[in-house]
Every structure is written in C-alpha cells, then in structure tokens.
N, C-alpha and C. Protein backbone atom coordinates (compact mmCIF):
# COMPACT_ATOMS: atom_id res chain seq x y z
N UNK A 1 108.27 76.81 135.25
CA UNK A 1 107.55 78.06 135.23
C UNK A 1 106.06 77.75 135.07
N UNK A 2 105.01 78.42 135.82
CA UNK A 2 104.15 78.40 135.82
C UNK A 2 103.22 78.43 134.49
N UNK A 3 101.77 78.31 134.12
CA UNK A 3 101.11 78.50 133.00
C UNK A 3 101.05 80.56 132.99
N UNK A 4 100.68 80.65 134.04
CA UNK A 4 100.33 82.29 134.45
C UNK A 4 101.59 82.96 133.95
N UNK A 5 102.79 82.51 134.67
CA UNK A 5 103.89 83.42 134.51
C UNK A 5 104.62 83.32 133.13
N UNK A 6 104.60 82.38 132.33
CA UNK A 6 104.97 82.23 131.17
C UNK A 6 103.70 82.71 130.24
N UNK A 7 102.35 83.05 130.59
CA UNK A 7 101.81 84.01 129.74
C UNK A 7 102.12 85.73 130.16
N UNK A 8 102.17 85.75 131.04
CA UNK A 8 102.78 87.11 131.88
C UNK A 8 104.13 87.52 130.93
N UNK A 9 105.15 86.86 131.07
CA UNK A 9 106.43 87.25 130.69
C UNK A 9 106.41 87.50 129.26
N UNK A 10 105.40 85.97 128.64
CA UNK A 10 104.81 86.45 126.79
C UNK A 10 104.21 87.79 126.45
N UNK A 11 103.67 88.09 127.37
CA UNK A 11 102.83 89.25 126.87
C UNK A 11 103.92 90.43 127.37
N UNK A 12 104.51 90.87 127.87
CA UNK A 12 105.60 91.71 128.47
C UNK A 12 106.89 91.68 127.07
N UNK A 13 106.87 90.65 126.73
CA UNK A 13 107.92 90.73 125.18
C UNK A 13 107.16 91.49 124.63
N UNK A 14 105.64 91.23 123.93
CA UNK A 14 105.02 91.45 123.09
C UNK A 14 105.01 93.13 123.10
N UNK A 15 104.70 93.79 124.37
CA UNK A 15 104.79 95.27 124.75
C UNK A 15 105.82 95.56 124.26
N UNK A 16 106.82 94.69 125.20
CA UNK A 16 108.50 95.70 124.72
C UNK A 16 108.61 95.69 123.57
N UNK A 17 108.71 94.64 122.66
CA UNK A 17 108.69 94.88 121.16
C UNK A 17 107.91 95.89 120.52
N UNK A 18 106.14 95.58 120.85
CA UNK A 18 105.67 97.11 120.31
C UNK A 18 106.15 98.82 120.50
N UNK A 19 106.73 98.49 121.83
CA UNK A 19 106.97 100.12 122.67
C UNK A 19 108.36 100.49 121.48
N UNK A 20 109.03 99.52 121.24
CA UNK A 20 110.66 99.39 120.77
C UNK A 20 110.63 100.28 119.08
N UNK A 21 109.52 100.48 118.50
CA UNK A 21 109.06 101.30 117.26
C UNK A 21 109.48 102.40 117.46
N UNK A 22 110.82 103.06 116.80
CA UNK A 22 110.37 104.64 116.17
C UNK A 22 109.59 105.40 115.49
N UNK A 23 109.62 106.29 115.77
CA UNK A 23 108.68 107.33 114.97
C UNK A 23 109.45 109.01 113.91
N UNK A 24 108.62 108.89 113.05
CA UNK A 24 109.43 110.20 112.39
C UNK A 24 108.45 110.24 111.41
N UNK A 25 108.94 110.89 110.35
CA UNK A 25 108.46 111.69 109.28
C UNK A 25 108.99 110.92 108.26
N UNK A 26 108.13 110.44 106.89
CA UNK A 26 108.87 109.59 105.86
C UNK A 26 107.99 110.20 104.60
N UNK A 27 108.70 110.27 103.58
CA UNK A 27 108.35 110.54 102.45
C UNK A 27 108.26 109.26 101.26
N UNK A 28 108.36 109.42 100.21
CA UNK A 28 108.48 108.89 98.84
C UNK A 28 109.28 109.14 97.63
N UNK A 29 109.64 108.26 97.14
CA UNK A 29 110.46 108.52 95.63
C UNK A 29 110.11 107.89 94.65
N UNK A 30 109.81 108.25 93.42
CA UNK A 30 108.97 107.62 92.27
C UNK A 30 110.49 106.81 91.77
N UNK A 31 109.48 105.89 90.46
CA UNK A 31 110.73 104.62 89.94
C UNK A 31 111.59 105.47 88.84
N UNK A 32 112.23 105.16 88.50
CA UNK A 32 112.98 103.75 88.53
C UNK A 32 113.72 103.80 89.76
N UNK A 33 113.76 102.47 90.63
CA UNK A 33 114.18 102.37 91.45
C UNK A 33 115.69 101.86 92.26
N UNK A 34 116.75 101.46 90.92
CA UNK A 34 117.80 101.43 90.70
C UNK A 34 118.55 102.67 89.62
N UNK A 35 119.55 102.63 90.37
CA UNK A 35 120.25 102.18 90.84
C UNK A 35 120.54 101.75 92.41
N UNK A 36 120.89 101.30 93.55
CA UNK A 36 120.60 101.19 94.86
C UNK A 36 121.73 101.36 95.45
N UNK A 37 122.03 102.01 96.67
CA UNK A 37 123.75 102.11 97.27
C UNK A 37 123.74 101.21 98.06
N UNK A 38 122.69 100.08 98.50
CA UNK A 38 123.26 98.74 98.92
C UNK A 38 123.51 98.12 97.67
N UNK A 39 122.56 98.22 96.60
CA UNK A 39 122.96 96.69 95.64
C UNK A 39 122.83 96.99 94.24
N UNK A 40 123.15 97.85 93.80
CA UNK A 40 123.56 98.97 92.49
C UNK A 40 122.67 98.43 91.56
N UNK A 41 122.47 98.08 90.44
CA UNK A 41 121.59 97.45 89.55
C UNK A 41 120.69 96.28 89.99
N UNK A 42 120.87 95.60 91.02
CA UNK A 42 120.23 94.50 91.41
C UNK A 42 118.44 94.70 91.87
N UNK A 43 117.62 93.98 91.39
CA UNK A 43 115.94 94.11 91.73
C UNK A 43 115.98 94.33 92.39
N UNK A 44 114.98 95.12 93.50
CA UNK A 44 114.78 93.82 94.77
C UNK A 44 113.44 94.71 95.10
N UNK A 45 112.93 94.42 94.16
CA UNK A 45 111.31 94.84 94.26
C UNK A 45 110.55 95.94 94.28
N UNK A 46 109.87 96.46 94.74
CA UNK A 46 109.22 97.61 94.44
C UNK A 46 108.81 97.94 96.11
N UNK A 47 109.09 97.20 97.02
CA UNK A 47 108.51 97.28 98.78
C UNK A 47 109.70 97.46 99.17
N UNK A 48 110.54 98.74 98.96
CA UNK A 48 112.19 99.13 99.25
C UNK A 48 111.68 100.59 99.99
N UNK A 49 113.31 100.89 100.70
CA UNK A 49 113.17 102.17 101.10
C UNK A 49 114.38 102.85 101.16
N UNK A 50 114.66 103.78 101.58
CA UNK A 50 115.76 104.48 101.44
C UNK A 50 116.06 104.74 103.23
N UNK A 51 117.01 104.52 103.45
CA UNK A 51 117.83 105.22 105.06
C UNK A 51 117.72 106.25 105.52
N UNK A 52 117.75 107.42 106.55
CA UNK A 52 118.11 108.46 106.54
C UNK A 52 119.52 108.27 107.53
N UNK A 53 120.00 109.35 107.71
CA UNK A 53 121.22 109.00 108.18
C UNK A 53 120.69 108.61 110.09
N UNK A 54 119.85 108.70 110.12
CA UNK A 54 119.41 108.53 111.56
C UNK A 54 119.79 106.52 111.82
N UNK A 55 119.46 105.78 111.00
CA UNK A 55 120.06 104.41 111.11
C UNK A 55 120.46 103.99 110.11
N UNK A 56 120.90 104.85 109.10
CA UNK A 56 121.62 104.11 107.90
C UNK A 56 123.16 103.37 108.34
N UNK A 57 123.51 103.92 109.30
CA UNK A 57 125.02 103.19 110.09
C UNK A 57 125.90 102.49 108.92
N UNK A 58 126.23 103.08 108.17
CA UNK A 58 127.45 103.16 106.96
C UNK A 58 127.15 101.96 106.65
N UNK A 59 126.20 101.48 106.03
CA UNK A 59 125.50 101.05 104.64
C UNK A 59 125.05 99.68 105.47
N UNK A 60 125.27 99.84 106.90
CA UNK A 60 124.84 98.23 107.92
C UNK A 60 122.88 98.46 107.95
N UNK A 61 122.69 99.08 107.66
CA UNK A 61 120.61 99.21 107.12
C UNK A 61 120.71 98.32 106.10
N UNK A 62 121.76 98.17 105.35
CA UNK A 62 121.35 97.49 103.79
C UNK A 62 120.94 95.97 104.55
N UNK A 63 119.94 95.76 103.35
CA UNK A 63 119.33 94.44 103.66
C UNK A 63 118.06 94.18 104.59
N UNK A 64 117.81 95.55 105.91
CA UNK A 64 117.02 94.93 107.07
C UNK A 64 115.71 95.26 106.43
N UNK A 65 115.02 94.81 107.07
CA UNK A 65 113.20 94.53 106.73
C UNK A 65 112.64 95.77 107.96
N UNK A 66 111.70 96.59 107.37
CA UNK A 66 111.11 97.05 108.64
C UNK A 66 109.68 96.92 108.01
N UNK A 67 109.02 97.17 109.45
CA UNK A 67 107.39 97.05 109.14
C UNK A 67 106.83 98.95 109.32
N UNK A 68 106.67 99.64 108.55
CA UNK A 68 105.86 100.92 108.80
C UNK A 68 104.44 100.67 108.43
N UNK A 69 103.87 101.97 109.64
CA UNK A 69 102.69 102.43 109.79
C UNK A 69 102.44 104.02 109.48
N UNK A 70 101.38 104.26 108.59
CA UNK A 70 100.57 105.21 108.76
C UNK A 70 100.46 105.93 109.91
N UNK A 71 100.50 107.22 110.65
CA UNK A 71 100.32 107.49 111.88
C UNK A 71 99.35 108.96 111.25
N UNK A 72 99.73 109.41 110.88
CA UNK A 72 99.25 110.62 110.74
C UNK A 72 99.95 112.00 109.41
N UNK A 73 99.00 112.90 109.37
CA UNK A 73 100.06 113.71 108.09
C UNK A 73 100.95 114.35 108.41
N UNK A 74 101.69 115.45 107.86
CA UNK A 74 102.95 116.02 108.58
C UNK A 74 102.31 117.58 108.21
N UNK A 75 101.47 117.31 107.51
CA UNK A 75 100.97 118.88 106.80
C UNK A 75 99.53 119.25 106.80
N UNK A 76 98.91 119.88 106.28
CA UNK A 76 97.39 120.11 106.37
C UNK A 76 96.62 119.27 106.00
N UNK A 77 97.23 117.84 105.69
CA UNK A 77 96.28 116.98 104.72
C UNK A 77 95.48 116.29 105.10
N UNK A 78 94.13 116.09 104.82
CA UNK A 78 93.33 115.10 106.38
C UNK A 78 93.39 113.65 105.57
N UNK A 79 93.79 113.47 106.90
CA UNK A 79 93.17 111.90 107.14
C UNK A 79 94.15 111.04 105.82
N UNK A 80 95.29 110.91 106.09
CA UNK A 80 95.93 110.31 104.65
C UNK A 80 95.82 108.87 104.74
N UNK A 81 96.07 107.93 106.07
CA UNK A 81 96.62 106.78 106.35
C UNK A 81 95.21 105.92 105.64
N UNK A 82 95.63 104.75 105.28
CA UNK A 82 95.12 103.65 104.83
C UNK A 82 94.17 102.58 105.48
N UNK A 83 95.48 102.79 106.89
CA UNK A 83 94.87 101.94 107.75
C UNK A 83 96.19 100.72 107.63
N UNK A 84 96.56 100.40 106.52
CA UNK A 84 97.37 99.37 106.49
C UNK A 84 98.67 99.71 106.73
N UNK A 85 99.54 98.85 106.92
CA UNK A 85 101.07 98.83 107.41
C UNK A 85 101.24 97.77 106.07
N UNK A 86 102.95 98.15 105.90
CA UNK A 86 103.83 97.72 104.64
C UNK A 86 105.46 97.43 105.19
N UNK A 87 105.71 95.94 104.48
CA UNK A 87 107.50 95.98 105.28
C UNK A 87 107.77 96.06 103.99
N UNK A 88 109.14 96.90 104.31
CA UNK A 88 109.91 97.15 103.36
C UNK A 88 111.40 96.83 103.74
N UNK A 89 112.15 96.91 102.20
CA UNK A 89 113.48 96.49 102.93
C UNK A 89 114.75 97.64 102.15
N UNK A 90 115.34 98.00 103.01
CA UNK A 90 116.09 98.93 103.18
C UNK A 90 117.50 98.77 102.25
N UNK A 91 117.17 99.18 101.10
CA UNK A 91 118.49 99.00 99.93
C UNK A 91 118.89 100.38 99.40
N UNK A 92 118.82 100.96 100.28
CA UNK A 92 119.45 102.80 99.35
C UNK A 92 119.21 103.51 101.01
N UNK A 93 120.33 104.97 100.53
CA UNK A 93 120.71 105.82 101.79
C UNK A 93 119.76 107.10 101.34
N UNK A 94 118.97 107.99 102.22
CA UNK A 94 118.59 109.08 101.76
C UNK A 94 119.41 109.98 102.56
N UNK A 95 120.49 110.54 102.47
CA UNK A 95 121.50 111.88 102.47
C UNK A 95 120.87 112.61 102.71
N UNK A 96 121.41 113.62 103.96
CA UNK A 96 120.98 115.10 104.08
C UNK A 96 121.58 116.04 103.24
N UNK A 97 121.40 116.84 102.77
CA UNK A 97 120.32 117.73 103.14
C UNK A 97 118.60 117.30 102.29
N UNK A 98 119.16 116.27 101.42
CA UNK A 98 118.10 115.62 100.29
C UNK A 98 116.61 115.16 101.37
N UNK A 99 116.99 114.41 102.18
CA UNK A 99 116.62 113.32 103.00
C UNK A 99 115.38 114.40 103.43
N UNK A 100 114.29 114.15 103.94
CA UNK A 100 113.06 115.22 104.36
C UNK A 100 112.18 114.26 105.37
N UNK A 101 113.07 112.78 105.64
CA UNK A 101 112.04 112.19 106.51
C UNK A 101 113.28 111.23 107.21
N UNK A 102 112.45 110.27 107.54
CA UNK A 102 113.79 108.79 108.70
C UNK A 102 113.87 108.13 107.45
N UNK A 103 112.62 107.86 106.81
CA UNK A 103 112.48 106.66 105.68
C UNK A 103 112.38 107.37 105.10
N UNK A 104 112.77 106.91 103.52
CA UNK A 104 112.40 107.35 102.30
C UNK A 104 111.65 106.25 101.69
N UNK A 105 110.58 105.89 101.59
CA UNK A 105 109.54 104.76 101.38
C UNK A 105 109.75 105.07 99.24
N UNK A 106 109.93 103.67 98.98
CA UNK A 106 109.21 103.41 97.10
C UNK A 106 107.69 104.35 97.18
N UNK A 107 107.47 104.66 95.99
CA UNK A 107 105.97 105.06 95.66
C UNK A 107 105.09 104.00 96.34
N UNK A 108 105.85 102.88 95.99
CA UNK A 108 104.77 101.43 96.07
C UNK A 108 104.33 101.11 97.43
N UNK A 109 105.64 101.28 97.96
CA UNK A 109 105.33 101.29 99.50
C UNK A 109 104.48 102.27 100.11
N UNK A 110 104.56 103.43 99.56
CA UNK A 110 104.45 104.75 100.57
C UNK A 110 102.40 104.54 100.20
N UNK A 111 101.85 104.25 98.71
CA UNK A 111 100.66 103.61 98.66
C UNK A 111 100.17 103.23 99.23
N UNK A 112 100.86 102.34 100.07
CA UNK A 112 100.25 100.73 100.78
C UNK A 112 99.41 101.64 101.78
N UNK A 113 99.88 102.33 102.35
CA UNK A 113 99.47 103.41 103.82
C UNK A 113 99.34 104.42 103.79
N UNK A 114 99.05 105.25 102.36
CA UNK A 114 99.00 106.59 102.71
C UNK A 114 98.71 107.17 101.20
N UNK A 115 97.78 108.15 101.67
CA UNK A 115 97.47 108.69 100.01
C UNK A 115 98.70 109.51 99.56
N UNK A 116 99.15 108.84 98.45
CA UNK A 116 100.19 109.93 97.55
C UNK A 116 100.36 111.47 97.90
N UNK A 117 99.29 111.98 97.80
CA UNK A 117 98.93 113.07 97.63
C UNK A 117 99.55 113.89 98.87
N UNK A 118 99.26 113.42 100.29
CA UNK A 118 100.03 113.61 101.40
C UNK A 118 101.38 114.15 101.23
N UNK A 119 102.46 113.27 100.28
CA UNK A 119 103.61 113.35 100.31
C UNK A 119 104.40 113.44 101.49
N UNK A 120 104.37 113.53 102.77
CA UNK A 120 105.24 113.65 103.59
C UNK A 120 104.08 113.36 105.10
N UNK A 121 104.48 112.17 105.59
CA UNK A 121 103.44 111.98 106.75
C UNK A 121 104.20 111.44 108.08
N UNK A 122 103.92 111.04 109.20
CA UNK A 122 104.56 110.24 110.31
C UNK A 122 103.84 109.36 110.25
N UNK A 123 104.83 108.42 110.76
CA UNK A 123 104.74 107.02 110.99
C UNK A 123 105.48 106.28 111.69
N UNK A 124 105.74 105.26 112.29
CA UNK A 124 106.06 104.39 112.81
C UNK A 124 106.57 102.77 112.49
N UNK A 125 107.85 102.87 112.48
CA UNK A 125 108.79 101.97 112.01
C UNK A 125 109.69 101.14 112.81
N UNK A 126 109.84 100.06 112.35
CA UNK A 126 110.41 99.31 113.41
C UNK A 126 111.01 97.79 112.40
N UNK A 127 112.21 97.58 112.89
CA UNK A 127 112.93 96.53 112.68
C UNK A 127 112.20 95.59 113.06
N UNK A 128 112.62 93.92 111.59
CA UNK A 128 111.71 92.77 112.08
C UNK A 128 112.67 92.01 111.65
C-alpha cells in the first residue's frame, strides 16, 4: 500500500470513529457514590457514571470507559461547557422513569465540563 493511501484510509478511521459518538442529554448525582449495580460497595473512583437504559444492555455497560463532551445546555443556561471532555466509567444503571438523561455523570465528572449549576446539558459520548 502506498504512503498516500495508507494516510487516506488513516484518516477515514479517524472520521468514522469521531462520526461513531452519540449524543443526548446527561445529568449528575452527588456522593456518596456507592453503593454501585455493577460493583456494590467496591471504589472505583469518583470519574463514574450511571447507564440509561438506552445502552445499559442488562448490566453489559458495567465496566466500559466512555469519553464525554460538553456540547451545549438543555435549558436557559448560557454557556455552561468548560471546554474540557472527561472519561468516565460506567458502574451503575440510571432507571426510568428516575433517569432524565443517556448518562448519569458523578458530580466529579459532570465538573470536569460543565458548570454545576446547568444541571442537565447535551453532550456527546462515545465508547473507548
């Protein structure tokens, strides 16, 4: 394969992977952050999130890493995003009718990218 076509085909992953991001609406939940319905008393940090039933796929989310972004607010609030993106990893289910977003982001997480205050914004998430 050529030098051209093997940067061609590199950069064509790189798209599909970016294009491959969902989008939705994600909120926050303050600590304590156990108990967890992947891993019941067990740590696992403060950069966690909760499922919605949209890919929680009967408890097969437990464990995966995603990377979210800031996109914008969901409500009158200007300008919430940070600018920064946060991976988190997916150890608890957020249940409907509870559930108010795709993700349910830690406080800690939902920080990283977005003023508190917002409480409920879109963003863009994606498996890594």
């Amino acid at each position: 394969m050529s030098h051209h076509k093997f940067l061609f085909s590199l950069l064509l992953a790189i798209f599909a992977i970016k294009a491959s991001a969902d989008t939705g609406p994600a909120t926050f939940y303050n600590p304590p952050y156990t108990p967890s319905a992947c891993n019941g008393y067990q740590n696992d940090g403060v950069l966690i999130a909760g499922a919605s039933s949209k890919f929680w796929n009967n408890r097969g989310a437990c464990g995966s890493y995603y990377r979210v972004r800031c996109l914008g607010s969901t409500n009158e609030f200007p300008n919430p995003c940070t600018g920064a993106e946060v991976t988190v990893k997916i150890v608890d289910y957020c249940p409907p009718p509870f559930c108010n977003g795709d993700i349910n982001l830690s406080r800690d997480a939902f920080q990283r990218i977005s003023q508190l205050k917002a409480g409920r914004i879109w963003v863009s998430y994606d498996k890594i």
